[in-house]
PDB file of N, CA and C in Angstrom:
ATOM      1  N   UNK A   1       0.866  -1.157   0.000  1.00  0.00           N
ATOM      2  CA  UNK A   1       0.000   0.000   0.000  1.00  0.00           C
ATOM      3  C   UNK A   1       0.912   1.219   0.000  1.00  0.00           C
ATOM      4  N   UNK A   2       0.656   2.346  -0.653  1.00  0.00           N
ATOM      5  CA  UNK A   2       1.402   3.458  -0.831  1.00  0.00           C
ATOM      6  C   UNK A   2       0.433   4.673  -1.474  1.00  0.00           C
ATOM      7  N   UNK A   3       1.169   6.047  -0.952  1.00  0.00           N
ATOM      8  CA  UNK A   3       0.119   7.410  -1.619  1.00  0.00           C
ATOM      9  C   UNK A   3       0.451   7.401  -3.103  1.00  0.00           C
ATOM     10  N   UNK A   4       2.100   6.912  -3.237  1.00  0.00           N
ATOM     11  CA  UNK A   4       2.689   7.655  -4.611  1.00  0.00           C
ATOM     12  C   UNK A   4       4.321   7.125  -4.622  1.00  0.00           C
ATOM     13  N   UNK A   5       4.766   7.080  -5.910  1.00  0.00           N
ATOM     14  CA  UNK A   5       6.555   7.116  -5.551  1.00  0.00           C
ATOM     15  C   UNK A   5       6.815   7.358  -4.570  1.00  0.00           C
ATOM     16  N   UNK A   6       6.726   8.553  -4.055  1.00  0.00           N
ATOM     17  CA  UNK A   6       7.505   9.844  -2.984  1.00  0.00           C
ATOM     18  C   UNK A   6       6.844   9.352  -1.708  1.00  0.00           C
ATOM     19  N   UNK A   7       5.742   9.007  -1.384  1.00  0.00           N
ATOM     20  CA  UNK A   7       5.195   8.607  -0.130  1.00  0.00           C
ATOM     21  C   UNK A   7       5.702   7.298   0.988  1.00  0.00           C
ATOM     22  N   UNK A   8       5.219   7.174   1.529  1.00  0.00           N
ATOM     23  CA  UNK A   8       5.034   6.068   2.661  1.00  0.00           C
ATOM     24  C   UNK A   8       4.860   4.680   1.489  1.00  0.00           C
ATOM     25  N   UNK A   9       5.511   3.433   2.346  1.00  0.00           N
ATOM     26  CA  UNK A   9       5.863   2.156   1.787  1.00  0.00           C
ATOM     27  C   UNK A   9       5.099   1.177   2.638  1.00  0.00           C
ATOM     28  N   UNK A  10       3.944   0.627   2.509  1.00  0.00           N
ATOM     29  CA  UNK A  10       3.747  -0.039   3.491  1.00  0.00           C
ATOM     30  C   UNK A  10       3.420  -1.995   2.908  1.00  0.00           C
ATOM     31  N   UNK A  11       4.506  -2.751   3.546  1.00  0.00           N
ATOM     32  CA  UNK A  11       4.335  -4.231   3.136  1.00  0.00           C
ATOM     33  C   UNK A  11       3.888  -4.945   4.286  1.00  0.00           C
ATOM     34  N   UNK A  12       3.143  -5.649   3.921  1.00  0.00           N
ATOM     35  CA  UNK A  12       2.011  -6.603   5.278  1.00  0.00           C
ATOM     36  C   UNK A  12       1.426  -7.801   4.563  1.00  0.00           C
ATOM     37  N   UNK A  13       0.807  -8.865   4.987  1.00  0.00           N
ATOM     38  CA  UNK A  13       0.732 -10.256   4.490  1.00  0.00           C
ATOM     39  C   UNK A  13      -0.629 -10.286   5.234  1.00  0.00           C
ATOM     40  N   UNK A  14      -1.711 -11.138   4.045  1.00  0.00           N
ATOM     41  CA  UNK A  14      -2.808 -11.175   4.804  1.00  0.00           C
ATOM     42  C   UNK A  14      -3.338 -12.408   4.096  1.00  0.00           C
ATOM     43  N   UNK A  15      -4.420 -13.195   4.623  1.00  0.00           N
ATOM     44  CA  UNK A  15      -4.553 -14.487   3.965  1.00  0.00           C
ATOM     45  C   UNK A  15      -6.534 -13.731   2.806  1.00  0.00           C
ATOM     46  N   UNK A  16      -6.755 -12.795   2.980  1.00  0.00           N
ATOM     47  CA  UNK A  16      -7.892 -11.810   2.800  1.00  0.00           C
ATOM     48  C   UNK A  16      -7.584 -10.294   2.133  1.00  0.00           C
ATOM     49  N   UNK A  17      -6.896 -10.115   1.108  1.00  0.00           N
ATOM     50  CA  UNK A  17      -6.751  -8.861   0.564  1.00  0.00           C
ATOM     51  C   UNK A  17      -7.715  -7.937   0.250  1.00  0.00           C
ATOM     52  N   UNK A  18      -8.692  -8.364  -0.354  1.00  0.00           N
ATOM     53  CA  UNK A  18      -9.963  -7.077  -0.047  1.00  0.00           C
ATOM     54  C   UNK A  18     -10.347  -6.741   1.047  1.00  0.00           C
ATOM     55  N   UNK A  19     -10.413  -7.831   1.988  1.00  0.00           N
ATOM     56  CA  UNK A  19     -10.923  -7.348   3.198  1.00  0.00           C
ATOM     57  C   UNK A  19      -9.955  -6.049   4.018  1.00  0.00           C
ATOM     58  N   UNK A  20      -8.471  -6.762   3.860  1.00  0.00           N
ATOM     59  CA  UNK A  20      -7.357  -5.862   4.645  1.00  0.00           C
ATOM     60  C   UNK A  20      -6.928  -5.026   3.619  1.00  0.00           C
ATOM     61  N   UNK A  21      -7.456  -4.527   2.455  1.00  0.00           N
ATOM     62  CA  UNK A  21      -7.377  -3.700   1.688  1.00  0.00           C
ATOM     63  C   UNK A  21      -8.189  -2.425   2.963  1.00  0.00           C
ATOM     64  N   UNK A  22      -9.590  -2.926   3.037  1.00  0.00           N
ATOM     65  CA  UNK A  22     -10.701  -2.466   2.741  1.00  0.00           C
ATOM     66  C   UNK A  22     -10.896  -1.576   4.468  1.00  0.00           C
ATOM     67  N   UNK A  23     -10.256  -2.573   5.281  1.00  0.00           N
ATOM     68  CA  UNK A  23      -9.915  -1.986   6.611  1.00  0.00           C
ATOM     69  C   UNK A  23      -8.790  -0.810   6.368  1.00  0.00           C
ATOM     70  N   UNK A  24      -7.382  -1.321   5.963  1.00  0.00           N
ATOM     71  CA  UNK A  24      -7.191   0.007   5.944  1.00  0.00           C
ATOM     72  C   UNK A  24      -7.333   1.539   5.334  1.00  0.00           C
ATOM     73  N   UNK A  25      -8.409   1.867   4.532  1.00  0.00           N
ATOM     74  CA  UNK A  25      -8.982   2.282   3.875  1.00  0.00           C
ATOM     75  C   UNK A  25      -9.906   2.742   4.950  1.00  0.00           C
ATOM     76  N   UNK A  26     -10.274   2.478   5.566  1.00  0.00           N
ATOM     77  CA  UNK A  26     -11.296   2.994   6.279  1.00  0.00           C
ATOM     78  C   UNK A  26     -10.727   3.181   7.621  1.00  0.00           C
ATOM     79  N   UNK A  27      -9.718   3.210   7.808  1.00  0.00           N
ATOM     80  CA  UNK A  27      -8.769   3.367   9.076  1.00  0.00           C
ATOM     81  C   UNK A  27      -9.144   2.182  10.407  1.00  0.00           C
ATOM     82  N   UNK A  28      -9.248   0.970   9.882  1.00  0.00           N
ATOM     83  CA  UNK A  28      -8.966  -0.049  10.739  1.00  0.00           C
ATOM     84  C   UNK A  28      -7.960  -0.871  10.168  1.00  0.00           C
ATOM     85  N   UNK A  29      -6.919  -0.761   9.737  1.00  0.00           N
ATOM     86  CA  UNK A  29      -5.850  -1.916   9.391  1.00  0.00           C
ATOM     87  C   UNK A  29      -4.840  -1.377   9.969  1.00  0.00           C
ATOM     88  N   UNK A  30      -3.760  -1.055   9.740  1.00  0.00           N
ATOM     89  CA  UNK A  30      -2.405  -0.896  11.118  1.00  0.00           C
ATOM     90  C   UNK A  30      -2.471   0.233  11.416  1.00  0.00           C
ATOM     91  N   UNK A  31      -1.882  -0.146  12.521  1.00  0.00           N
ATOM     92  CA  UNK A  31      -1.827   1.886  13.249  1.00  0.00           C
ATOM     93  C   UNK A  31      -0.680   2.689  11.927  1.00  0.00           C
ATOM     94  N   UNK A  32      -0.090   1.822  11.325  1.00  0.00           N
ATOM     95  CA  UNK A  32       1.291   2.634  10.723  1.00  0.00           C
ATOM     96  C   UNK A  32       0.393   3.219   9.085  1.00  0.00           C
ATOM     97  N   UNK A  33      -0.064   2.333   8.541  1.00  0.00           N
ATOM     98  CA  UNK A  33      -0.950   2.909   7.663  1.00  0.00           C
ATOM     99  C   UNK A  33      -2.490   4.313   8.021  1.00  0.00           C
ATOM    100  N   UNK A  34      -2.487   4.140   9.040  1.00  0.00           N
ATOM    101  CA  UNK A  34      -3.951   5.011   9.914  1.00  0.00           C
ATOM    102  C   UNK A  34      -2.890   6.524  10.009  1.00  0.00           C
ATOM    103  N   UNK A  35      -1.102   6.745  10.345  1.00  0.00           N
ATOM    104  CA  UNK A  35      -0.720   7.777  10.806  1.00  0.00           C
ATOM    105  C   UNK A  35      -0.046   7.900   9.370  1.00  0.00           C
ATOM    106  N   UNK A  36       0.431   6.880   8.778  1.00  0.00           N
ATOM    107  CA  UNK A  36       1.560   7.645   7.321  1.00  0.00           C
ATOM    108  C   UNK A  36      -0.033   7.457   5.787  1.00  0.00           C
ATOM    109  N   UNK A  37      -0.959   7.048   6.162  1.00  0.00           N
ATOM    110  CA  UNK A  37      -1.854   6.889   5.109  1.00  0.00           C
ATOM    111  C   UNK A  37      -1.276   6.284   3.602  1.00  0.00           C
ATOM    112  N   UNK A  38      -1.672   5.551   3.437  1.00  0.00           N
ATOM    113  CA  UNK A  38      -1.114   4.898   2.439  1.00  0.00           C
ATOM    114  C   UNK A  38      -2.762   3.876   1.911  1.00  0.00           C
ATOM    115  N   UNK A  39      -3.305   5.011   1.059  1.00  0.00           N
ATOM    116  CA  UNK A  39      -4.734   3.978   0.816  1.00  0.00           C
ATOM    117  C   UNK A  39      -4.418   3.105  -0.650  1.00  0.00           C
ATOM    118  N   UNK A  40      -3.417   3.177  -1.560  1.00  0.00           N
ATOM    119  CA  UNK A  40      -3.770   2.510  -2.941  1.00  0.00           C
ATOM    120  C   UNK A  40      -2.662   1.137  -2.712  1.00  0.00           C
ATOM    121  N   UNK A  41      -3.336  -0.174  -3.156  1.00  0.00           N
ATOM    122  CA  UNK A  41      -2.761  -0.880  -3.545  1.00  0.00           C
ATOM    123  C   UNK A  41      -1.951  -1.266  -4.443  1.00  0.00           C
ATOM    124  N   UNK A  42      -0.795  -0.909  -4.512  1.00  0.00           N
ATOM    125  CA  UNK A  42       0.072  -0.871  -5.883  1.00  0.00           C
ATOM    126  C   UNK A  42       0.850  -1.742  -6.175  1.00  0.00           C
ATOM    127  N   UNK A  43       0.724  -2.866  -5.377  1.00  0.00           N
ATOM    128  CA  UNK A  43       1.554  -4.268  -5.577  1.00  0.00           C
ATOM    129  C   UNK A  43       0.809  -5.456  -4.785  1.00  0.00           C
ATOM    130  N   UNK A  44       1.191  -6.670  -5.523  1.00  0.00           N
ATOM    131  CA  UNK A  44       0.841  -7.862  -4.550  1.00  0.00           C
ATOM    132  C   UNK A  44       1.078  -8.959  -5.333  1.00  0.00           C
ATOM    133  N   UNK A  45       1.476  -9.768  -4.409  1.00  0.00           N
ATOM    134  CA  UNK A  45       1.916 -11.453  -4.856  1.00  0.00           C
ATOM    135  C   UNK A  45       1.307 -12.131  -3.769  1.00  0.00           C
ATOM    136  N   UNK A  46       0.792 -13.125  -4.725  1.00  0.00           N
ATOM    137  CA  UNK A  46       0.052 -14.556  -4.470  1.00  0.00           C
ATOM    138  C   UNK A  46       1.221 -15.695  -4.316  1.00  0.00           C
ATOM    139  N   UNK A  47       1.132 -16.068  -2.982  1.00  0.00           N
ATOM    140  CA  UNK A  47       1.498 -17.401  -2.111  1.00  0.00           C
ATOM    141  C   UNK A  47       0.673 -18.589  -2.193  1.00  0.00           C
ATOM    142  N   UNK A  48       1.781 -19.358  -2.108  1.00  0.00           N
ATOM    143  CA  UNK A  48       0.687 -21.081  -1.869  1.00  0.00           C
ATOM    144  C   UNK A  48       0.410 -20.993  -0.136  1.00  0.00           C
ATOM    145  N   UNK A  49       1.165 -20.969   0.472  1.00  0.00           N
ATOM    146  CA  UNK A  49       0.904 -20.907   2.023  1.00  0.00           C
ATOM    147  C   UNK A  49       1.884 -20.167   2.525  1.00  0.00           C
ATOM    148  N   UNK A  50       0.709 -19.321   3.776  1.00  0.00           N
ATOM    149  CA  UNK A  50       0.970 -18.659   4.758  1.00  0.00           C
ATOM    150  C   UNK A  50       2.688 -18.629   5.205  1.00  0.00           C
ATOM    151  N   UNK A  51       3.005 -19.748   5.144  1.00  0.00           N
ATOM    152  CA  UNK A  51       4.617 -19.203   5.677  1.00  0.00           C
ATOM    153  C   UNK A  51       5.528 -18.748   4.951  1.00  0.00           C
ATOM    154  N   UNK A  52       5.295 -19.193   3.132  1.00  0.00           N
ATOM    155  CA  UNK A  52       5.847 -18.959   2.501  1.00  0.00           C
ATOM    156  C   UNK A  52       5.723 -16.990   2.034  1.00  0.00           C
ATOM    157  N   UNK A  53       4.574 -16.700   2.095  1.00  0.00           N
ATOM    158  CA  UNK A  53       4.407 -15.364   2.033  1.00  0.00           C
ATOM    159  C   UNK A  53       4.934 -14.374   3.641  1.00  0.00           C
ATOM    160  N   UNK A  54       4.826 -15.069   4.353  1.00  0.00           N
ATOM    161  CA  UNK A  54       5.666 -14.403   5.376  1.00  0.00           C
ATOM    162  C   UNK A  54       7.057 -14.194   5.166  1.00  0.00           C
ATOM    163  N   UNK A  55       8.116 -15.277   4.773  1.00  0.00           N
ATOM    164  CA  UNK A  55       9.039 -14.594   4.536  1.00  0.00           C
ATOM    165  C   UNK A  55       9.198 -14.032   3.055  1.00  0.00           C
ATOM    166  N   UNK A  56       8.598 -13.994   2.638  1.00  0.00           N
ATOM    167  CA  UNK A  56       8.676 -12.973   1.704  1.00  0.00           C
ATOM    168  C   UNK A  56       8.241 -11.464   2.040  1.00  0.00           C
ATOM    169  N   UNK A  57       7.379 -11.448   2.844  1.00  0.00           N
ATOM    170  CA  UNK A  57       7.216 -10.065   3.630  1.00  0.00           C
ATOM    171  C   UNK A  57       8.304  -9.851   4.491  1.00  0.00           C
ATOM    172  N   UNK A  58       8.350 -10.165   4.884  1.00  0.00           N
ATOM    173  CA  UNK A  58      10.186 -10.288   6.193  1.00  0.00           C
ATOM    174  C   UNK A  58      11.330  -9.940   5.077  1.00  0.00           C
ATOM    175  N   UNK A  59      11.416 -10.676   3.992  1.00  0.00           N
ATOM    176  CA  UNK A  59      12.744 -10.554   3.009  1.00  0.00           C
ATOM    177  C   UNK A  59      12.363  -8.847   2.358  1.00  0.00           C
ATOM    178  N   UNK A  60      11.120  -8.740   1.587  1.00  0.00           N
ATOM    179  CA  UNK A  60      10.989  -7.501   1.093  1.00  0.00           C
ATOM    180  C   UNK A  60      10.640  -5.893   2.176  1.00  0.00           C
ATOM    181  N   UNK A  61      10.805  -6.074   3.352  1.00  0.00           N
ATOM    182  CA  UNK A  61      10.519  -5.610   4.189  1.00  0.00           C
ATOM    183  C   UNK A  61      12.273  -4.963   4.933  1.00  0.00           C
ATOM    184  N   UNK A  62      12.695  -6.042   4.265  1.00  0.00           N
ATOM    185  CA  UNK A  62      14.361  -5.628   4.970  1.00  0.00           C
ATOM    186  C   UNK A  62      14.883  -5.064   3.791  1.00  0.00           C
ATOM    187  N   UNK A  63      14.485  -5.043   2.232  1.00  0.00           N
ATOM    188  CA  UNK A  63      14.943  -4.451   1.810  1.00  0.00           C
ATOM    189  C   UNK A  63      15.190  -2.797   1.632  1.00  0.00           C
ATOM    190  N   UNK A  64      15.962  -2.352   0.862  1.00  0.00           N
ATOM    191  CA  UNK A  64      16.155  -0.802   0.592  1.00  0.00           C
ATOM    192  C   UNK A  64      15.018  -0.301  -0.464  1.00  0.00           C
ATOM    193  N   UNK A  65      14.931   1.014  -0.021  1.00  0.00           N
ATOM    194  CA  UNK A  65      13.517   1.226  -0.488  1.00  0.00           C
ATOM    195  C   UNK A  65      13.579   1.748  -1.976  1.00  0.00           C
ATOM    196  N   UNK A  66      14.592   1.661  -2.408  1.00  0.00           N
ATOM    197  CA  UNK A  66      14.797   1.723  -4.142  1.00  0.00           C
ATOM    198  C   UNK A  66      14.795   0.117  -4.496  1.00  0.00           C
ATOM    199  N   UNK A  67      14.865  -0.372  -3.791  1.00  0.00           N
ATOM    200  CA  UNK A  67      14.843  -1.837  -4.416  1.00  0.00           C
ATOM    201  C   UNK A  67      13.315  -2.369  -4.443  1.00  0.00           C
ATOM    202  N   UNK A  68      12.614  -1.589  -3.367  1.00  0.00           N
ATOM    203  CA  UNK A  68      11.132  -1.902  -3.396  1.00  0.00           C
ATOM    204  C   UNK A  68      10.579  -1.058  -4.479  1.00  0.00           C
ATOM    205  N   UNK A  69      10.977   0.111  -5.094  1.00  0.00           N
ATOM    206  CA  UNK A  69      10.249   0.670  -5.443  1.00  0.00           C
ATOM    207  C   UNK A  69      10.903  -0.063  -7.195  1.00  0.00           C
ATOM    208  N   UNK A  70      11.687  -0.548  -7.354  1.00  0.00           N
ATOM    209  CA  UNK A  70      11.959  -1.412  -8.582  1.00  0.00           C
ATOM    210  C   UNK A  70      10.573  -2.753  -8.905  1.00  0.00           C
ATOM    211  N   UNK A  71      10.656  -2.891  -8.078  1.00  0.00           N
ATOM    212  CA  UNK A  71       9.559  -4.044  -7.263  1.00  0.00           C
ATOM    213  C   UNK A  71       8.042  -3.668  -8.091  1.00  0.00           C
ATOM    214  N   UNK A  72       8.234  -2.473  -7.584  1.00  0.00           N
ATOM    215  CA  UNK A  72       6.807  -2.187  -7.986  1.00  0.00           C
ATOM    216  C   UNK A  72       6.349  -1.369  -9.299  1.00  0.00           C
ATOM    217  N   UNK A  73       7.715  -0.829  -9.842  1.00  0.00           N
ATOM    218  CA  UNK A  73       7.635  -0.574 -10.719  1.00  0.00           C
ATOM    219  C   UNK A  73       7.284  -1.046 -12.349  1.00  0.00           C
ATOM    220  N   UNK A  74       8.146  -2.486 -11.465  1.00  0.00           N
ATOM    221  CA  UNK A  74       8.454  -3.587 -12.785  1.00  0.00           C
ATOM    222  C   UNK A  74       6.967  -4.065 -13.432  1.00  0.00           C
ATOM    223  N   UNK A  75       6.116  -4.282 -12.052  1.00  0.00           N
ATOM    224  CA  UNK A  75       4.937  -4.642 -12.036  1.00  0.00           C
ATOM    225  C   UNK A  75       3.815  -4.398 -12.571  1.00  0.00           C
ATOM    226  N   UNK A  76       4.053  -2.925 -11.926  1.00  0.00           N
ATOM    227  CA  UNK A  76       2.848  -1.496 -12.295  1.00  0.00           C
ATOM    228  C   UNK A  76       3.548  -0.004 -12.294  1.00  0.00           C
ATOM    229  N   UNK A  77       4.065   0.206 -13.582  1.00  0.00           N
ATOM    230  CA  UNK A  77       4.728   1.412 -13.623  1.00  0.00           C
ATOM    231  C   UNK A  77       4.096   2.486 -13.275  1.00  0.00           C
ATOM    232  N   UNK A  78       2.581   2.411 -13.687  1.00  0.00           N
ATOM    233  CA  UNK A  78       1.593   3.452 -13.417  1.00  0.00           C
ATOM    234  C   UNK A  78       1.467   3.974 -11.888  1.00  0.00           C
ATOM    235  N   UNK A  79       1.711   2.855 -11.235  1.00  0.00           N
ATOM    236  CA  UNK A  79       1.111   2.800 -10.249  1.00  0.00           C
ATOM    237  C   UNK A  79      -0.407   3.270  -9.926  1.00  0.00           C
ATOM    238  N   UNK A  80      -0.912   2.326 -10.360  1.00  0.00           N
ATOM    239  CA  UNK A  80      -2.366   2.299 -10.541  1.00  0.00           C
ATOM    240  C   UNK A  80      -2.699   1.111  -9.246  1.00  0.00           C
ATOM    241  N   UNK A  81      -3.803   1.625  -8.309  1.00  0.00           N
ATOM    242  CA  UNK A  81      -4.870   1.395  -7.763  1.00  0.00           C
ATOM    243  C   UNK A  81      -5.204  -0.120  -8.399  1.00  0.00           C
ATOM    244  N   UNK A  82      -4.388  -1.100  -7.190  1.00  0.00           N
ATOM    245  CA  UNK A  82      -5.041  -2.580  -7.845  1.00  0.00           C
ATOM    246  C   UNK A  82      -5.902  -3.324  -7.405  1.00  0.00           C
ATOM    247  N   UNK A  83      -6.526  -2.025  -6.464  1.00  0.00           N
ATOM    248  CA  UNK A  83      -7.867  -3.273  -5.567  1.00  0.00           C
ATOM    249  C   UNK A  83      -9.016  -3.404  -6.391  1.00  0.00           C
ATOM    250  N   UNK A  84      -9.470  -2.850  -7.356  1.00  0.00           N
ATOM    251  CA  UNK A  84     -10.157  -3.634  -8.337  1.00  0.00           C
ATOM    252  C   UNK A  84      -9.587  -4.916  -9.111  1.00  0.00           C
ATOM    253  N   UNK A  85      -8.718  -4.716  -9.527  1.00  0.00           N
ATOM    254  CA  UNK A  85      -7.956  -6.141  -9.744  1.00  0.00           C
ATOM    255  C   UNK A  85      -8.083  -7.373  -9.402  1.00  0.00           C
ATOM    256  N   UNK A  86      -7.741  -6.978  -8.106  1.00  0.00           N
ATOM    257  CA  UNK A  86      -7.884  -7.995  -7.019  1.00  0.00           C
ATOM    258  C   UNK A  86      -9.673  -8.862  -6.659  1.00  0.00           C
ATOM    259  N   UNK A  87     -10.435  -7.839  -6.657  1.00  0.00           N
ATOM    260  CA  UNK A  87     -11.746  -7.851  -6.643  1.00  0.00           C
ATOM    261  C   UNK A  87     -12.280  -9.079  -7.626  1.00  0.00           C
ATOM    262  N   UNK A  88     -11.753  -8.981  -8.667  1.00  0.00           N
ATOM    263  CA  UNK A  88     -11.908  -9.530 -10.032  1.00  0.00           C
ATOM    264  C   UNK A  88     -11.821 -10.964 -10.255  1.00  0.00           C
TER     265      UNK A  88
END
């Protein structure tokens, strides 16, 4: 979740993406998204199981934040709003 390039970076793992889209969006999903706001979904990868997407949140989470933002670029240059996507 992120405002823009220039904004707040926020990576989190959920087994329910619309839903924890949809909370923080409405200011119930982390306190860190509720104070740096970060409402658009601009990235996401699909796991087979729960542990395996954890460390991948743990690994991309330690990275440098030009390396995340390669990440997401590669993906969605636009950075376009993918919770319709997801919806889909």
């Amino acid at each position: 979740m992120a405002p823009g390039a220039h904004g707040t970076l926020y990576v989190g793992v959920t087994a329910a993406i619309a839903a924890r889209v949809m909370q923080h969006r409405e200011g119930r999903g982390s306190v860190f998204c509720k104070e740096h706001g970060c409402p658009r979904l601009v990235y996401v990868e699909r796991h087979e199981g729960i542990e395996e997407a954890i460390r991948r949140e743990k690994q991309v989470k330690a990275w440098k934040r030009q390396w995340k933002l390669r990440l997401i670029r590669a993906g969605n240059p636009e950075w376009r709003d993918l919770f319709e996507d997801v919806l889909a």
